[in-house]
N, C-alpha and C. Protein backbone atom coordinates (compact mmCIF):
# COMPACT_ATOMS: atom_id res chain seq x y z
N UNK A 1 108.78 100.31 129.25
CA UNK A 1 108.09 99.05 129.44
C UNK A 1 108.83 98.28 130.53
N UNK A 2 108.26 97.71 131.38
CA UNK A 2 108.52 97.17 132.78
C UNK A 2 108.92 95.45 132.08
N UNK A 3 109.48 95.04 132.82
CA UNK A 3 110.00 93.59 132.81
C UNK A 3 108.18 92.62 132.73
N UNK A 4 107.58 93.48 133.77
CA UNK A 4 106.31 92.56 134.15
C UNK A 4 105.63 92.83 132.83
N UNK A 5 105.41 93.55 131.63
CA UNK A 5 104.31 93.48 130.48
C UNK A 5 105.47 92.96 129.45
N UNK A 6 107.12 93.14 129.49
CA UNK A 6 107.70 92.47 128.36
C UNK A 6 107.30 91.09 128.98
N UNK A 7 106.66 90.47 130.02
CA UNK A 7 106.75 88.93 129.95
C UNK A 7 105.32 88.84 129.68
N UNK A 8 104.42 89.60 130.16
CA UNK A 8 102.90 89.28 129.60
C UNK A 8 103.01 89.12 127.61
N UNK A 9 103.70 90.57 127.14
CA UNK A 9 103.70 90.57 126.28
C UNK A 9 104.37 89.25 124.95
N UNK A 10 105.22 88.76 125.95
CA UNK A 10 105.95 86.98 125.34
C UNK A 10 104.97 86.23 125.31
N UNK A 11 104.58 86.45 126.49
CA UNK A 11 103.26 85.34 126.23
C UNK A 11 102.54 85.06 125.93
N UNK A 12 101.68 86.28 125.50
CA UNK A 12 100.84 86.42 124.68
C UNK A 12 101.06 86.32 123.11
N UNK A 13 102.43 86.74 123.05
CA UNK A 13 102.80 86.43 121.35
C UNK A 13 102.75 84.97 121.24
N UNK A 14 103.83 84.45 122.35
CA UNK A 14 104.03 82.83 122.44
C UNK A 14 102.83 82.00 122.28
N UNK A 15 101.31 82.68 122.77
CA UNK A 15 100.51 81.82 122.59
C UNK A 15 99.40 81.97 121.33
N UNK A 16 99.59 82.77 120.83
CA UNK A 16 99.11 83.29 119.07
C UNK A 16 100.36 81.66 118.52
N UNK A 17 101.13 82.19 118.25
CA UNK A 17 102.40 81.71 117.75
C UNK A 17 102.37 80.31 117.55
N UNK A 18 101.96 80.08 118.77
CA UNK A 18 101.50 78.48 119.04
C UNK A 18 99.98 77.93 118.59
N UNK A 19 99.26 78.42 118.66
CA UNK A 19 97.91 78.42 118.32
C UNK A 19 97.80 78.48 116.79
N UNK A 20 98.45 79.16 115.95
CA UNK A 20 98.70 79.26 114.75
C UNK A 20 99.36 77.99 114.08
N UNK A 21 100.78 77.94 114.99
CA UNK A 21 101.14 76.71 114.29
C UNK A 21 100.52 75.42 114.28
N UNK A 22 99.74 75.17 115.57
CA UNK A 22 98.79 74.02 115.89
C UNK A 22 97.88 73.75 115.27
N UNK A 23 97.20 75.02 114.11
CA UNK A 23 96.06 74.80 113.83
C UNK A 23 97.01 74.74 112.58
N UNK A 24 97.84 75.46 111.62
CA UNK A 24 98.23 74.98 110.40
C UNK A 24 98.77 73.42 110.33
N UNK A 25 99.40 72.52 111.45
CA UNK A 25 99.55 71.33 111.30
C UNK A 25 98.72 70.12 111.63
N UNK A 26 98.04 70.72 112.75
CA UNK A 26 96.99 69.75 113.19
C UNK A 26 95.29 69.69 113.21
N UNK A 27 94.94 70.49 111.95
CA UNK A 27 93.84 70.26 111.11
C UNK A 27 93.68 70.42 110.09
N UNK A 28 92.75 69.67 109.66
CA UNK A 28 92.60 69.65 108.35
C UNK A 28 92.39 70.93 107.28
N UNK A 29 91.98 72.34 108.21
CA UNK A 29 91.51 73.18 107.23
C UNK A 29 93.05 73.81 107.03
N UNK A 30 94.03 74.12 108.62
CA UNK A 30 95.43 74.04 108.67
C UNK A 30 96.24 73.70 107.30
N UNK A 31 95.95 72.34 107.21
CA UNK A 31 97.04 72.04 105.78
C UNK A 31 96.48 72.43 105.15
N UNK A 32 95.51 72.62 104.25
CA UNK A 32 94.63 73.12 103.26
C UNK A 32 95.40 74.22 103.36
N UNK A 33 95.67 75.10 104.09
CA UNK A 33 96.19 76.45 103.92
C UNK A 33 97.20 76.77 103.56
N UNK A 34 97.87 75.61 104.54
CA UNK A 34 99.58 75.33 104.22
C UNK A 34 99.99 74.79 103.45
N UNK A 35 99.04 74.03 102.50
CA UNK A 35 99.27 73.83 100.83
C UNK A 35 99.18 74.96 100.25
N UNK A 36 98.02 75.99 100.15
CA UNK A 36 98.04 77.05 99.61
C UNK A 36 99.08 78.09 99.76
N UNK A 37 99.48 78.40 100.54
CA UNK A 37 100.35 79.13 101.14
C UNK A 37 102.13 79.13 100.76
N UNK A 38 102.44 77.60 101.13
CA UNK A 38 103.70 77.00 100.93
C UNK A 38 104.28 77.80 99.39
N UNK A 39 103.37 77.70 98.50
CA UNK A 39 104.06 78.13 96.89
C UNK A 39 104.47 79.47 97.06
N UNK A 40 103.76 80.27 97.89
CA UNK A 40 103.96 81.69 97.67
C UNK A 40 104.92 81.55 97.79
N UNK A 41 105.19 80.93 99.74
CA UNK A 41 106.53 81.43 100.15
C UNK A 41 107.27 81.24 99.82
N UNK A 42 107.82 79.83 98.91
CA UNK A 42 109.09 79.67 98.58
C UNK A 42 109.40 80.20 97.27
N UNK A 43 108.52 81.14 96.70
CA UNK A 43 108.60 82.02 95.70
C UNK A 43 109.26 83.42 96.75
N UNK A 44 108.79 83.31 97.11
CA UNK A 44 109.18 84.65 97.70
C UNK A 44 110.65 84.29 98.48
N UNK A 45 110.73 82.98 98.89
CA UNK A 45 112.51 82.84 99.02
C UNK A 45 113.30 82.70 98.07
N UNK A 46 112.76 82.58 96.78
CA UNK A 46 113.71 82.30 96.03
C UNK A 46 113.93 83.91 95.36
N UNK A 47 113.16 84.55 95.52
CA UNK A 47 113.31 86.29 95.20
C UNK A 47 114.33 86.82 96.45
N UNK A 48 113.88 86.71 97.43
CA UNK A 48 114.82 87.35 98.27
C UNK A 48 116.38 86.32 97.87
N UNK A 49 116.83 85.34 97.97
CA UNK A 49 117.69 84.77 97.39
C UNK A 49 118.25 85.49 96.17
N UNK A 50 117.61 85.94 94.93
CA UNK A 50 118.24 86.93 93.86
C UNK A 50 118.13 87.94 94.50
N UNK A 51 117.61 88.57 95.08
CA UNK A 51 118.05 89.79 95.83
C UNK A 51 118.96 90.42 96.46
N UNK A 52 119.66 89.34 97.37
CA UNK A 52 120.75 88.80 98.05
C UNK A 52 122.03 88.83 97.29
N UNK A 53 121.76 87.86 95.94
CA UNK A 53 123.27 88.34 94.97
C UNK A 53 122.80 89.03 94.54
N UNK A 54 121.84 89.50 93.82
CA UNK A 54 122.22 91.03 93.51
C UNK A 54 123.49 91.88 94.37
N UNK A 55 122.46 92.35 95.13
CA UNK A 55 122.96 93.23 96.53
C UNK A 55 124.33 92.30 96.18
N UNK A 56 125.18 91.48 96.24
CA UNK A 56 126.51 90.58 96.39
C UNK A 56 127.50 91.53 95.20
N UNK A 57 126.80 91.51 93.97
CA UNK A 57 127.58 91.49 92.79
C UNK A 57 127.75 93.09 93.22
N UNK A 58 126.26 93.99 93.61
CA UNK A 58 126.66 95.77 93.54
C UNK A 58 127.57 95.86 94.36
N UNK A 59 127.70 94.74 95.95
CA UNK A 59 128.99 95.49 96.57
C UNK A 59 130.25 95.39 95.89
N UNK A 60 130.69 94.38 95.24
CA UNK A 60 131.85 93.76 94.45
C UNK A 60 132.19 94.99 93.48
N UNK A 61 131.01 95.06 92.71
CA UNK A 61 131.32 96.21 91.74
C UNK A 61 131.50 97.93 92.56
N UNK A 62 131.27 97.86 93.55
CA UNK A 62 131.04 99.51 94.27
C UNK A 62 132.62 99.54 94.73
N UNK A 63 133.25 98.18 94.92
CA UNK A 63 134.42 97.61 96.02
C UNK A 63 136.06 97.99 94.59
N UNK A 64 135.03 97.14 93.21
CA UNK A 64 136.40 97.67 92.08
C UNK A 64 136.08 99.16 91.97
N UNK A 65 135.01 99.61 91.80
CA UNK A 65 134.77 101.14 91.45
C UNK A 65 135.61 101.95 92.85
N UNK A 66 135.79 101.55 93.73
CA UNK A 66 136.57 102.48 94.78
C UNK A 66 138.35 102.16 94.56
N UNK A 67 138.20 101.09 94.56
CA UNK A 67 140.01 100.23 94.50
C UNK A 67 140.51 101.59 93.10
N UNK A 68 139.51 101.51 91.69
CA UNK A 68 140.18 102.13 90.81
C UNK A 68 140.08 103.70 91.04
N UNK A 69 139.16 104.02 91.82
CA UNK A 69 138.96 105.98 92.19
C UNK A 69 140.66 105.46 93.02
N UNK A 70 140.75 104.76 93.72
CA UNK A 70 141.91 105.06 94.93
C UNK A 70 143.17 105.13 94.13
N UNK A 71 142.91 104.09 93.12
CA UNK A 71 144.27 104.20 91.91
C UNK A 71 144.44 105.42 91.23
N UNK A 72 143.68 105.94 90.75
CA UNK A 72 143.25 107.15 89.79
C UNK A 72 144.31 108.46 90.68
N UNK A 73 143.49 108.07 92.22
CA UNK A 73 143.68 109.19 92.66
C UNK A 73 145.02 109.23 93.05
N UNK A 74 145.83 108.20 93.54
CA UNK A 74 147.25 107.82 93.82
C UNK A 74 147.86 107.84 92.45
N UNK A 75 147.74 108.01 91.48
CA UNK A 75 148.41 108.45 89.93
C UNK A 75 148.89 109.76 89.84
N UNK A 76 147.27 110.41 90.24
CA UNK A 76 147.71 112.09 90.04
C UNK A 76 148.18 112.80 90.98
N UNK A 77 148.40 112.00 92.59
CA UNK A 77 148.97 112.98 93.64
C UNK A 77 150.59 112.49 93.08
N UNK A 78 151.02 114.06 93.51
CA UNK A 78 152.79 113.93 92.90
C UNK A 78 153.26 113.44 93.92
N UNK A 79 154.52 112.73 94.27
CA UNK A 79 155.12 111.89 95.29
C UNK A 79 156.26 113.03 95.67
């Protein structure tokens, strides 16, 4: 891809992008939507958010589960 269609291609996103946001804030059927809409998403941030610690606590626990294999294994090599 040439420099000349990655900039057509900006612009054309840029102007969806914009057109979208213009119409969710600056009409009336817009907010209507963005009332409807709004609940999902911040349901869905607050899932990715537990998702997030999740994923936090398995590295922690993957992090003691290696520290004690490394102990285990430094026990049984003879010095």
């Amino acid at each position: 891809m040439d420099d000349r269609s990655r900039v057509l291609t900006a612009a054309c996103v840029g102007a969806v992008l914009g057109g979208v946001w213009g119409w969710l804030y600056l009409t009336k059927s817009g907010c209507q939507a963005r009332d409807r809409i709004e609940p999902t998403i911040d349901r869905i941030i607050d899932e990715l958010k537990g998702v997030r610690a999740t994923g936090e606590k398995v590295k922690t626990v993957v992090d003691d589960g290696r520290r004690l294999l490394a102990d285990v294994i430094a026990i049984g090599t003879p010095a």
